[in-house]
Protein backbone atom coordinates (compact mmCIF):
# COMPACT_ATOMS: atom_id res chain seq x y z
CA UNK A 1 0.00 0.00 0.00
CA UNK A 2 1.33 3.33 -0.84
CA UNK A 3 2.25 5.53 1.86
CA UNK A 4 0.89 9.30 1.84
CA UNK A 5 3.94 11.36 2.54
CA UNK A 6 2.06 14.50 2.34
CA UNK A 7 -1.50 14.43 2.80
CA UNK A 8 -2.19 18.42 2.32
CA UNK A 9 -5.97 18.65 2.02
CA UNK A 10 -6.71 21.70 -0.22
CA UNK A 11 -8.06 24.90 1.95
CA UNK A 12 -11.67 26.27 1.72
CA UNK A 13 -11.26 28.39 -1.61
CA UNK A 14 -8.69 26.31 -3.49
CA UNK A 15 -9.32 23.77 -6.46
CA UNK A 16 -7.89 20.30 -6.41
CA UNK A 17 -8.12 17.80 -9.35
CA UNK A 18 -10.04 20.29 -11.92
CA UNK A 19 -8.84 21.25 -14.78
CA UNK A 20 -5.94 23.64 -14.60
CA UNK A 21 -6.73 24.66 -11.03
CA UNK A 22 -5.34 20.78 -10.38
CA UNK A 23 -4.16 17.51 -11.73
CA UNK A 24 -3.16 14.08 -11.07
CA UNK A 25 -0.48 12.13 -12.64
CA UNK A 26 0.99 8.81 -12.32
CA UNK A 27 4.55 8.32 -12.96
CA UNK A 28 6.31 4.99 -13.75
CA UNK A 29 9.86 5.73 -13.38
CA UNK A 30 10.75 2.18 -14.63
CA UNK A 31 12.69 -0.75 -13.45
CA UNK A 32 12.77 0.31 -9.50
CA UNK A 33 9.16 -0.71 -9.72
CA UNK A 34 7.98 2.97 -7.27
CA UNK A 35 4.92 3.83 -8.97
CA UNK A 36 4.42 7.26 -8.18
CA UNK A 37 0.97 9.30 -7.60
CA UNK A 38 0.92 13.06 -7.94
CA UNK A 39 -2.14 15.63 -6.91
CA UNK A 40 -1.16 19.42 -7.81
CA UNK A 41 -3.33 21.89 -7.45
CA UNK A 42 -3.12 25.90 -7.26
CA UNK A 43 -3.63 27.62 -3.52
CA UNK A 44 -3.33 31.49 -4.12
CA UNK A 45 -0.54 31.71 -6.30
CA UNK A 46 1.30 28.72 -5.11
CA UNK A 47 1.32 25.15 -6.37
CA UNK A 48 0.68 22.60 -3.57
CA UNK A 49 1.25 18.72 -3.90
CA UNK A 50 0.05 15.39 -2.75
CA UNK A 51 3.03 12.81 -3.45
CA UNK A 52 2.48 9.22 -3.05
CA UNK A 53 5.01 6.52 -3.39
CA UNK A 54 6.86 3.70 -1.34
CA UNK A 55 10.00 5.13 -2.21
CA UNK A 56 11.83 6.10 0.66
CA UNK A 57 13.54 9.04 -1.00
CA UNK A 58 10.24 10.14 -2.93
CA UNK A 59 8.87 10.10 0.60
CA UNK A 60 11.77 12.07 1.65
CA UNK A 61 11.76 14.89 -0.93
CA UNK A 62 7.17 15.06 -0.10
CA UNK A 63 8.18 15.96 3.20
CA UNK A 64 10.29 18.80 2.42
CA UNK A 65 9.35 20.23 -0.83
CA UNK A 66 7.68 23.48 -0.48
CA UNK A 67 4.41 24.94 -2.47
CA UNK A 68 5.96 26.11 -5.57
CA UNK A 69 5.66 29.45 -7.48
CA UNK A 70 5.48 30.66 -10.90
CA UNK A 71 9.44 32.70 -10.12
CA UNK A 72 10.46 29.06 -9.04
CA UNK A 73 10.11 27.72 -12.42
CA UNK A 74 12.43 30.19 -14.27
CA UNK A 75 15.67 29.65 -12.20
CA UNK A 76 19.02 27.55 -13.62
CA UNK A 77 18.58 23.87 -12.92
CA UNK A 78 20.49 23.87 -10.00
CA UNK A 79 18.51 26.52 -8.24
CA UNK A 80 15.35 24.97 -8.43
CA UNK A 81 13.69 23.84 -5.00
CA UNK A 82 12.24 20.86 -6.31
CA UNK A 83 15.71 19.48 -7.81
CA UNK A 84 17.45 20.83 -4.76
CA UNK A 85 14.56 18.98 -2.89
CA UNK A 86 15.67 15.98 -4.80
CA UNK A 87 19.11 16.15 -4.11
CA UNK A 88 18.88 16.10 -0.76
CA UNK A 89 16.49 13.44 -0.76
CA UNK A 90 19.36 11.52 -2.69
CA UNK A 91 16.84 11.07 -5.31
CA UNK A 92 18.85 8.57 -8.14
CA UNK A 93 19.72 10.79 -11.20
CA UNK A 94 17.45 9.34 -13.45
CA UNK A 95 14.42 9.37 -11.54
CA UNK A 96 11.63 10.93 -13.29
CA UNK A 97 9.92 12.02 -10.74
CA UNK A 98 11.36 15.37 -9.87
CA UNK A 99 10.88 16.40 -13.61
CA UNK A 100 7.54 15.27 -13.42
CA UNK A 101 6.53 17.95 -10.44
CA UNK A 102 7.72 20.65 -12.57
CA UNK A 103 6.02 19.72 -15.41
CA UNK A 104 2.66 19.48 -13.09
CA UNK A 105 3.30 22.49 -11.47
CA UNK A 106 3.98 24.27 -15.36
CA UNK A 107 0.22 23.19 -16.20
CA UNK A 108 -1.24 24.34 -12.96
CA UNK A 109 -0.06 27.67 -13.27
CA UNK A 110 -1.13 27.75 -16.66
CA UNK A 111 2.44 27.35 -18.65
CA UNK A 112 2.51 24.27 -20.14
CA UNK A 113 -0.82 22.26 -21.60
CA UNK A 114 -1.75 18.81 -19.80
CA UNK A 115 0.27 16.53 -22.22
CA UNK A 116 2.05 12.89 -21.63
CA UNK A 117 5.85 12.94 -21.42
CA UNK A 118 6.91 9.65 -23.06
CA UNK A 119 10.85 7.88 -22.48
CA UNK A 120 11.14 5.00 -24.69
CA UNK A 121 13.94 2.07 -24.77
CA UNK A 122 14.04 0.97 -28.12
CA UNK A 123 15.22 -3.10 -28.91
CA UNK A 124 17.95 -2.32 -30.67
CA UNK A 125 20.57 0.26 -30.87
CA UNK A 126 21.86 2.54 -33.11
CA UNK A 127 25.39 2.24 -33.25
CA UNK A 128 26.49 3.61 -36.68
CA UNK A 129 23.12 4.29 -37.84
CA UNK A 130 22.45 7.97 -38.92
CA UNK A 131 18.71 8.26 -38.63
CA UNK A 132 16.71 11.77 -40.16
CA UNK A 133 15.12 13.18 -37.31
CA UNK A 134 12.17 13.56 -39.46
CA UNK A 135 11.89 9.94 -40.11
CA UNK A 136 11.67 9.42 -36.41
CA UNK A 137 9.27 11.83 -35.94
CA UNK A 138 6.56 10.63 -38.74
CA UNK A 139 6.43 7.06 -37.71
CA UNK A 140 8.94 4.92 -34.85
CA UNK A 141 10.96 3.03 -36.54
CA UNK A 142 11.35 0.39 -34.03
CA UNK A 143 9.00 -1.02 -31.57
CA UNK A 144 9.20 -0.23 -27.71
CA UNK A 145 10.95 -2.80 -25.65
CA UNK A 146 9.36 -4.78 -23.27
């Protein structure tokens, strides 16, 4: 059962879960197995969240990660809270996660439009193949793996 790490009921006034005012994603960061349940919503001119996972440092970066603001999505990398969150979570590198409460947070306050973010492995490799990024883009040339 997933634990609630941070179980922030919305206030009186505030919108959870409807349309841009708040969303819900589910994030499959792959072979770790930690699925991942996100609830963002907007509370004044803040973006709150809801993080759900079994992952002990997904619990760990909930717990500390702040509401987030519009200003905190247009610093360098390094200086945003919710990587810095991350890293002292000891979050693993290539956990999507952290990328995934920006891009919620982007659609909340109205930045970004609710689209899926998709990470492929492809079967086989392309070691000395030059492929036209146009050819990619019209139809995948190879089929996911697994």
């Amino acid at each position: 059962m997933m634990e609630s790490t941070v179980n922030r009921e919305p206030e009186s006034g505030t919108s959870r879960g409807q349309g841009l005012e708040g969303i819900r994603l589910t994030v499959d960061p792959g072979i770790c197995g930690f699925i991942c349940l996100i609830c963002a919503w907007k509370e004044d001119k803040a973006v709150r969240f809801d993080i759900r996972s079994d992952c002990g440092q997904i619990q760990k970066l909930a717990r500390t990660l702040e509401p987030v603001t519009l200003k905190d999505l247009f610093v360098p990398l390094l200086r945003c809270h919710i990587f810095q969150c991350a890293e002292t979570s000891r979050c693993h590198l290539g956990c999507p996660v952290p990328s995934s409460l920006v891009k919620a947070a982007e659609v909340v306050l109205g930045l970004a439009l609710p689209k899926d973010v998709t990470i492929r492995i492809l079967e086989k490799g392309c070691v000395g193949e030059r492929i036209p990024l146009l050819e990619f883009r019209r139809e995948p040339f190879m089929k996911p793996h697994g």
